[in-house]
Structure formats: structure tokens, C-alpha cells
N, C-alpha and C. Protein backbone atom coordinates (compact mmCIF):
# COMPACT_ATOMS: atom_id res chain seq x y z
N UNK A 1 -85.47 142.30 98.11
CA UNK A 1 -85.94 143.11 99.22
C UNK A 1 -85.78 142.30 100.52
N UNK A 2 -85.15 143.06 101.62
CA UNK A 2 -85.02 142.04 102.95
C UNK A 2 -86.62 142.18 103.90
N UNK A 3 -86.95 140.33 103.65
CA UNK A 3 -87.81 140.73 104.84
C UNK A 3 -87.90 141.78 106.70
N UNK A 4 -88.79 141.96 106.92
CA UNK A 4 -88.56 142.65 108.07
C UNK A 4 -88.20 141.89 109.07
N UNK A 5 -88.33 140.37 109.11
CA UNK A 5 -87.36 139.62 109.69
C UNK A 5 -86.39 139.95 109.99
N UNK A 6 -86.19 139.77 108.87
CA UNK A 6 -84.65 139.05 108.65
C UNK A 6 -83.76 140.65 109.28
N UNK A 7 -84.73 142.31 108.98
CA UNK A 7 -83.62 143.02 109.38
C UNK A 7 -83.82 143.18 110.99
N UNK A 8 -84.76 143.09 111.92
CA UNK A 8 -85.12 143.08 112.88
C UNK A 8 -84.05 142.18 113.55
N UNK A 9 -83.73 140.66 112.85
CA UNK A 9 -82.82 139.75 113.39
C UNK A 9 -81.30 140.21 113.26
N UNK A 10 -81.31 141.13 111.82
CA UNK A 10 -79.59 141.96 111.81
C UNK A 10 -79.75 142.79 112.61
N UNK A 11 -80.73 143.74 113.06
CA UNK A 11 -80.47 144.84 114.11
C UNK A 11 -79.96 143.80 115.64
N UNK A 12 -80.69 143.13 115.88
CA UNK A 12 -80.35 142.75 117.34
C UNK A 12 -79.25 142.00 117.44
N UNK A 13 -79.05 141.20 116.49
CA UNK A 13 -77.37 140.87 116.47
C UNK A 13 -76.28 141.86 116.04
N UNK A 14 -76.38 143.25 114.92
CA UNK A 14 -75.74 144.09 115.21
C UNK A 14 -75.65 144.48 116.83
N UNK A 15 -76.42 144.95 117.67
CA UNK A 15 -76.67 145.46 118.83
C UNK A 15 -76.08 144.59 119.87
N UNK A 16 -76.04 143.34 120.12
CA UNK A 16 -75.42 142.42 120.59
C UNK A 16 -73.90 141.88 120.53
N UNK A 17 -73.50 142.26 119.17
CA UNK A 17 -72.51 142.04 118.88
C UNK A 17 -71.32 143.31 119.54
N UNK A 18 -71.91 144.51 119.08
CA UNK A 18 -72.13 145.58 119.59
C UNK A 18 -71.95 145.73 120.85
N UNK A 19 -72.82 145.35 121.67
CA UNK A 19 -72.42 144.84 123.65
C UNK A 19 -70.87 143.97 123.72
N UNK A 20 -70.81 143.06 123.19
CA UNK A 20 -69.37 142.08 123.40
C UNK A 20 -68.36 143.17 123.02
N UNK A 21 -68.57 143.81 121.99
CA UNK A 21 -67.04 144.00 121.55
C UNK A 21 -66.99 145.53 122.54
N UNK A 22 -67.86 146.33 122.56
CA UNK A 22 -67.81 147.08 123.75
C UNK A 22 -67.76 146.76 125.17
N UNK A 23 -67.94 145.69 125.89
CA UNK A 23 -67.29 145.03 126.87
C UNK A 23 -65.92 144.87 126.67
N UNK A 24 -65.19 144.30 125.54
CA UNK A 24 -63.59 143.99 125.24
C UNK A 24 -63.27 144.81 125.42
N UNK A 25 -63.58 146.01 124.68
CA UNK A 25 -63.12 147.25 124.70
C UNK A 25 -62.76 148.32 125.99
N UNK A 26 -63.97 147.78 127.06
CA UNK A 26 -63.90 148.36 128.38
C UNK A 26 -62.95 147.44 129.06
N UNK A 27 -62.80 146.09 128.84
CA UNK A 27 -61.93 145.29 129.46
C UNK A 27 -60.82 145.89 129.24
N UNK A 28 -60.27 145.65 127.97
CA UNK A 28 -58.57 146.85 127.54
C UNK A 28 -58.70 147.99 128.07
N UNK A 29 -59.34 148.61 127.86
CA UNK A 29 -58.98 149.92 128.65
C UNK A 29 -58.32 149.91 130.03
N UNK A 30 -59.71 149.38 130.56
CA UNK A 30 -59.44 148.99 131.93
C UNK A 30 -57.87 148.58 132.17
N UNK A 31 -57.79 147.76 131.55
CA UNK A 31 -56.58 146.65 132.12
C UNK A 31 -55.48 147.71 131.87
N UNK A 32 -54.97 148.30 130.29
CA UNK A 32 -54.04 149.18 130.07
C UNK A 32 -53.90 150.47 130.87
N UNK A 33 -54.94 150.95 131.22
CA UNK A 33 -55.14 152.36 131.81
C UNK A 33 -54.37 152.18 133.00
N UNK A 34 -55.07 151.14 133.48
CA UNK A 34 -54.34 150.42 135.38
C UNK A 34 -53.42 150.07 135.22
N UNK A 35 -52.44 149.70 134.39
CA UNK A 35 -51.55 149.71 134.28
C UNK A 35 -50.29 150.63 133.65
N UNK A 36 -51.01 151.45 133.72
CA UNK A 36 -50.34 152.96 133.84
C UNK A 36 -50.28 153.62 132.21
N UNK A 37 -50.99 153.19 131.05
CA UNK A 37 -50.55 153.65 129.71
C UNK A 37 -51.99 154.93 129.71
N UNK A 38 -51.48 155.72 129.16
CA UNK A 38 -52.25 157.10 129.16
C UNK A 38 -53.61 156.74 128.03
N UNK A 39 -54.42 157.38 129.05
CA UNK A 39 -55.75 157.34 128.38
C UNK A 39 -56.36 157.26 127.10
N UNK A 40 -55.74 158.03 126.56
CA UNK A 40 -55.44 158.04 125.03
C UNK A 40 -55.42 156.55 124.53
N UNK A 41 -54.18 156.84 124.66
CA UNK A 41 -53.25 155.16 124.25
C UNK A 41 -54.16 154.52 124.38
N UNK A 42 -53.90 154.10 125.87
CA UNK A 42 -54.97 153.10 125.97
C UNK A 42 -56.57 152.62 125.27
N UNK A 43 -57.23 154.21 125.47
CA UNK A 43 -59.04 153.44 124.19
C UNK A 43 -58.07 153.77 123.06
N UNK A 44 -56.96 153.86 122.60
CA UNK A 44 -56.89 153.39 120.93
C UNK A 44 -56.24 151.98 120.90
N UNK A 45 -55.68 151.67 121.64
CA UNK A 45 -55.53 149.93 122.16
C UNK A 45 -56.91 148.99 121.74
N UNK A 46 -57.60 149.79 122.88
CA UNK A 46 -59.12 149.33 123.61
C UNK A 46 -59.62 149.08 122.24
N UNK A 47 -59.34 149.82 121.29
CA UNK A 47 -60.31 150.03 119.82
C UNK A 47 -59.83 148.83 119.33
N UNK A 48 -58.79 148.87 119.12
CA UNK A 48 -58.22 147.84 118.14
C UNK A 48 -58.36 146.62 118.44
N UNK A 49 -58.30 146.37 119.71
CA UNK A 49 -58.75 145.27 120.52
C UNK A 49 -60.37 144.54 119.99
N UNK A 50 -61.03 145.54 120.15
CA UNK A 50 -62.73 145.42 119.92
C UNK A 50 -62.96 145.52 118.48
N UNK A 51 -62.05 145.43 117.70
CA UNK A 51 -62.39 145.77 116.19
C UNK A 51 -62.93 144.12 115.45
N UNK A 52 -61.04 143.22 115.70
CA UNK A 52 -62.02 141.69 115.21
C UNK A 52 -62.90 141.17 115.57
N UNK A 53 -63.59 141.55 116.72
CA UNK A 53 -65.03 141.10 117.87
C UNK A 53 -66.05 141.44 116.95
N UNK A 54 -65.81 142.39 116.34
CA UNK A 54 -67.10 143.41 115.70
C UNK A 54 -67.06 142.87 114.46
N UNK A 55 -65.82 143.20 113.78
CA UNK A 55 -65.71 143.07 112.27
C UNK A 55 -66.53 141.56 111.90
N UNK A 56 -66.12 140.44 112.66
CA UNK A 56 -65.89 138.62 112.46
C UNK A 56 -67.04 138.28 112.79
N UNK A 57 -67.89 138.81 114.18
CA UNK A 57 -69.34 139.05 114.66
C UNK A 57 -70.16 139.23 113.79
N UNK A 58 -70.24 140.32 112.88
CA UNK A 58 -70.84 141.36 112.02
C UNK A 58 -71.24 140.49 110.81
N UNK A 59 -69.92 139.81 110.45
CA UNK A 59 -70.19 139.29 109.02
C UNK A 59 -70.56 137.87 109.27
N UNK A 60 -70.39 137.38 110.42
CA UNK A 60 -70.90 135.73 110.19
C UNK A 60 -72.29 135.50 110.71
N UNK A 61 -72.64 136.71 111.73
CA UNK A 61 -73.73 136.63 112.72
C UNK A 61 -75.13 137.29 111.92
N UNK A 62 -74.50 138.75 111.65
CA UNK A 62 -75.46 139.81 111.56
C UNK A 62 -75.89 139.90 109.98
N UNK A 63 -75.00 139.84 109.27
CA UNK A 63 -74.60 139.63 107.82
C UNK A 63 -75.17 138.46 107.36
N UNK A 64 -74.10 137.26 107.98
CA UNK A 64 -74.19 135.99 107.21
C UNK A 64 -73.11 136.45 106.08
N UNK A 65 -72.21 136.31 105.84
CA UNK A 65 -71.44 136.59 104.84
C UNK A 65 -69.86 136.29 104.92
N UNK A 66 -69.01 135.44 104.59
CA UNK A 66 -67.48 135.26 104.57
C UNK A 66 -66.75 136.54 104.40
N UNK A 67 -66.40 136.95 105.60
CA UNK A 67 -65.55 138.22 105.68
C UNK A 67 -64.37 137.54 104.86
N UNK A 68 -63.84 138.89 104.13
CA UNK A 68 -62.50 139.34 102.96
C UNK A 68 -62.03 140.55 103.65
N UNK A 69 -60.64 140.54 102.43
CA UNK A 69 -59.56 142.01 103.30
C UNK A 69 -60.59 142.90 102.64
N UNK A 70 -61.49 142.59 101.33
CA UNK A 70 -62.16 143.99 101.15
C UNK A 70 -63.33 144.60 101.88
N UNK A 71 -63.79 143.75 102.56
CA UNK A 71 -64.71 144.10 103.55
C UNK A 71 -63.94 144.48 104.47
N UNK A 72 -62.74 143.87 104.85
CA UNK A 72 -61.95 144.65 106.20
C UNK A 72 -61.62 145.82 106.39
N UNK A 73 -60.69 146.00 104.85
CA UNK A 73 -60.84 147.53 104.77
C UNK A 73 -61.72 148.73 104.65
N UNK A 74 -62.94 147.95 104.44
CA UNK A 74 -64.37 149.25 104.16
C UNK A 74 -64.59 149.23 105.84
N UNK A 75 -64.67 148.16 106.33
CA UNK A 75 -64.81 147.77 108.03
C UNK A 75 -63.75 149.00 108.72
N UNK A 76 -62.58 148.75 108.91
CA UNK A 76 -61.95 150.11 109.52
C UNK A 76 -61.77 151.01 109.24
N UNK A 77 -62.29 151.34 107.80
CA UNK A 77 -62.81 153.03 107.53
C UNK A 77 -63.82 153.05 107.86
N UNK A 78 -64.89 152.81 107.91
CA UNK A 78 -66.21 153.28 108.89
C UNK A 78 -66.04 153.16 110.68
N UNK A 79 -65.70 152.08 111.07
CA UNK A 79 -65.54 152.25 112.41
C UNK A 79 -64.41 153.66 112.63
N UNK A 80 -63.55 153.73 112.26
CA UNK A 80 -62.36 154.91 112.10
C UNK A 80 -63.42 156.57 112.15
N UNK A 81 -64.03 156.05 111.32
CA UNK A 81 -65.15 157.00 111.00
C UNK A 81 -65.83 157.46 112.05
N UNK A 82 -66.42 156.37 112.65
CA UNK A 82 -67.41 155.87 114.33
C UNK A 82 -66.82 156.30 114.90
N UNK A 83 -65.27 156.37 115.02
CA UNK A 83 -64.58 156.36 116.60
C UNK A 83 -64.28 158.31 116.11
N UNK A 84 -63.73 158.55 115.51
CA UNK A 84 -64.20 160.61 114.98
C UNK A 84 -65.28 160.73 114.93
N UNK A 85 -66.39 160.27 114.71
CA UNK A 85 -67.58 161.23 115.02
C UNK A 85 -67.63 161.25 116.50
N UNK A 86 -67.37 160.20 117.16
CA UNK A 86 -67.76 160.26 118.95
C UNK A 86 -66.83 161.18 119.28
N UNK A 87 -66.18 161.03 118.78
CA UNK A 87 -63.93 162.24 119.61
C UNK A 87 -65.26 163.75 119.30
N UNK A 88 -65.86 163.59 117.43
CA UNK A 88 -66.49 165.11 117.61
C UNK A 88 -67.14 165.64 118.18
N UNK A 89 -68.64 164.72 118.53
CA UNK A 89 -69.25 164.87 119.28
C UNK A 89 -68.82 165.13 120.65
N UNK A 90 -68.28 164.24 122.14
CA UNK A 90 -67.18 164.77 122.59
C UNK A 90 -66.81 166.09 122.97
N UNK A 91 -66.33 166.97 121.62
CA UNK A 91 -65.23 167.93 121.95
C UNK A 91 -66.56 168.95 121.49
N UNK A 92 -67.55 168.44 120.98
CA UNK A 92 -68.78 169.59 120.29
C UNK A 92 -69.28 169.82 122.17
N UNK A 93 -69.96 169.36 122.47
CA UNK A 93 -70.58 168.62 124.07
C UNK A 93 -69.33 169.61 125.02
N UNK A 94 -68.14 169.19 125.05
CA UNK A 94 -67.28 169.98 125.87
C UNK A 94 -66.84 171.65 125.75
N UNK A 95 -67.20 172.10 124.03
CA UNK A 95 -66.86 173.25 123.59
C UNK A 95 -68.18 174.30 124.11
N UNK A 96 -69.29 173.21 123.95
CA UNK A 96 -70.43 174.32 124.25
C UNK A 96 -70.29 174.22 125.51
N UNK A 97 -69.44 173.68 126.89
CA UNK A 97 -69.73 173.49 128.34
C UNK A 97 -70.87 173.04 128.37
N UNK A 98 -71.81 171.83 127.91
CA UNK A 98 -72.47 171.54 128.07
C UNK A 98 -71.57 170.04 129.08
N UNK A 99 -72.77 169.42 129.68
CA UNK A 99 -72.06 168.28 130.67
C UNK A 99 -71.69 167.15 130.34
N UNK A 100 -71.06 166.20 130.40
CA UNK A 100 -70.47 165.66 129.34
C UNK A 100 -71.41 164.36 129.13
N UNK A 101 -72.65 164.41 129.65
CA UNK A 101 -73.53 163.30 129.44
C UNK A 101 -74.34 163.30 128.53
N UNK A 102 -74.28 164.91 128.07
CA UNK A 102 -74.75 165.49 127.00
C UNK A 102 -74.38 164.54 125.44
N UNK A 103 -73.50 164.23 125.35
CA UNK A 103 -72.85 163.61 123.88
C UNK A 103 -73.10 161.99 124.00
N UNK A 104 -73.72 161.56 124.87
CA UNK A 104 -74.25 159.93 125.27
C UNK A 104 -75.29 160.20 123.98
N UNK A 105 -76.27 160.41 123.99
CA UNK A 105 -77.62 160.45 122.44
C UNK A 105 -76.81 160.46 121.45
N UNK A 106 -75.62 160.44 121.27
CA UNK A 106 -74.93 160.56 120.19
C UNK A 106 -74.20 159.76 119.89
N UNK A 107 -73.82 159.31 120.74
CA UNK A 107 -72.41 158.25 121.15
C UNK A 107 -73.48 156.93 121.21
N UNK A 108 -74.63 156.39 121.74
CA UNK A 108 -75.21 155.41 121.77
C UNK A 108 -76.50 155.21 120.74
N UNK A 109 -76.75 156.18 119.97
CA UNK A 109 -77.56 156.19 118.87
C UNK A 109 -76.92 156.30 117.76
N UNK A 110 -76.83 157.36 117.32
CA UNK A 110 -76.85 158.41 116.02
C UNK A 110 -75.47 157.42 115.70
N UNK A 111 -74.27 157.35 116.11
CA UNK A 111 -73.46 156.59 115.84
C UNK A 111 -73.33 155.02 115.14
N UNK A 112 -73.99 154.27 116.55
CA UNK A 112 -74.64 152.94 115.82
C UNK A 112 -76.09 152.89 114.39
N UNK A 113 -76.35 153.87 114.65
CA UNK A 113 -77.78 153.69 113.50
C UNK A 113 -76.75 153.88 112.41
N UNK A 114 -75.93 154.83 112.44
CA UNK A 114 -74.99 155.11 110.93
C UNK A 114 -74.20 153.95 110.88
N UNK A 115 -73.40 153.38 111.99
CA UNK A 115 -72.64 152.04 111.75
C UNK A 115 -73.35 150.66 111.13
N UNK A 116 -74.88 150.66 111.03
CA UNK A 116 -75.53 149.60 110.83
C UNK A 116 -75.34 149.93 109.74
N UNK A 117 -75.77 151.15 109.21
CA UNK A 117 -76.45 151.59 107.61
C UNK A 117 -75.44 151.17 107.08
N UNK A 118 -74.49 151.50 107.20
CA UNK A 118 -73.45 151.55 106.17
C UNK A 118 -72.75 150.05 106.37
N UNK A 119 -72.74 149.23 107.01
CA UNK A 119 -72.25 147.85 107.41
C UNK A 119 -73.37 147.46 106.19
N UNK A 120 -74.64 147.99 106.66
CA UNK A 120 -75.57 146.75 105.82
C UNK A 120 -75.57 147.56 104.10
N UNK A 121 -75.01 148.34 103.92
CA UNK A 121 -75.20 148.89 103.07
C UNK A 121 -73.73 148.85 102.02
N UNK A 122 -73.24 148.73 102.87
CA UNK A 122 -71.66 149.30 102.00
C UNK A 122 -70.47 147.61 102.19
N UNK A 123 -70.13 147.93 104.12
CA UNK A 123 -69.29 146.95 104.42
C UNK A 123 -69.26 145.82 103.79
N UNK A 124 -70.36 145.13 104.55
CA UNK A 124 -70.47 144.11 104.61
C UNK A 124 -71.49 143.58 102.83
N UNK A 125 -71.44 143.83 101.83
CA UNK A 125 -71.81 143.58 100.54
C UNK A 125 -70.87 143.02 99.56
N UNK A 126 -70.92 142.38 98.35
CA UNK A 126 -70.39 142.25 97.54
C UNK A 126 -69.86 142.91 96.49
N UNK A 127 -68.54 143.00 96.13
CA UNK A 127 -69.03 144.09 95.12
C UNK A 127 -68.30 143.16 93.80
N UNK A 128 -68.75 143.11 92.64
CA UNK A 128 -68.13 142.55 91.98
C UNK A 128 -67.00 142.87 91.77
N UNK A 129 -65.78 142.55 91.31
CA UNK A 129 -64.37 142.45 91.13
C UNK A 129 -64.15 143.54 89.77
N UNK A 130 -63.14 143.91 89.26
CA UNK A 130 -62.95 145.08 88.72
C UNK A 130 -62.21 144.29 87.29
């Protein structure tokens, strides 16, 4: 059973870690966008950019754990995951004409609370070998 420590200390280094690689992420954008590559493009750049920040963060910081390709790959199917629920949310927020500040509670919560769960739950775990 994890003390409440110990998850109190994974939430705020999730959350922190979380700030950096979303700074990178605004940095690429930034930089690609201004330099003329279409919006798009660019936050899927921006993503990929912010992914080893998160992934390498996650498992040495928040975890404690020697990241593997099998954690990598459970790692960019959930973030993959993260980055479609926000596009849904998004286009849910824009379909109802609601304003587009509307899909922020979603995009800065509901998103990360599911990215923890499943990091602390799934990603970032052992699984024995087959």
C-alpha cells in the first residue's frame, strides 16, 4: 500500500514535471509556428518535443523507476490518448459554440488526473515478462 506520502510527493512531481515539459512544448510551438510551419504541424512537433521531458521526468522523479521500451510504449499510448481527449474536448466546447475557455476544466484537470492514474497504475509498473 503507498503511503500518503509518498503519493502526495508523486502528485507534485507528476504536476511539476508536467509544468517543464509543457513549457518545452510552448517553446516548440512557439519557435515552429514563427517560423512559418502550420499550426497543426507545429503542436504535433511541440508534442513530440515534450514527450522525453515527461516520459524520463515521470519515471526517475515521480515513479522512481528505470524507464524500458515497455514502459515507452504504454507511455505514448496514453499520452496519444491525452493529446485526443483534449483535440475532443476542443471540438465538443467548439461544436456546442460554447467559448473556447470552456474546454480549459478539461484540458487542465480531468486530463492530468487520468494521465497520473494510469502512469501510476499501468505505465510506469512492472509487469512480469511473458
Amino acid at each position: 500500500m503507498l503511503r500518503r506520502t509518498e503519493l502526495f510527493r508523486q502528485v507534485g512531481s507528476f504536476g511539476l514535471i508536467g509544468i517543464l515539459a509543457t513549457l518545452v512544448h510552448a517553446a516548440v510551438f512557439s519557435a515552429t509556428a514563427s517560423l512559418g510551419l502550420a499550426v497543426d504541424l507545429a503542436n504535433l512537433v511541440a508534442f513530440f518535443c515534450a514527450l522525453p521531458v515527461s516520459y524520463f521526468g515521470n519515471a526517475r522523479l515521480t515513479f522512481r523507476v528505470a524507464p524500458d521500451w515497455r514502459m515507452a510504449g504504454r507511455f505514448i499510448g496514453m499520452s496519444l490518448l491525452g493529446f485526443g481527449l483534449n483535440a475532443l474536448n476542443v471540438r465538443l466546447v467548439a461544436a456546442y459554440g460554447l467559448p473556447w475557455a470552456a474546454s480549459l476544466p478539461g484540458m487542465v484537470l480531468v486530463v492530468p488526473v487520468l494521465s497520473f492514474a494510469v502512469s501510476r497504475l499501468w505505465v510506469y509498473t512492472r509487469r512480469p515478462s511473458a
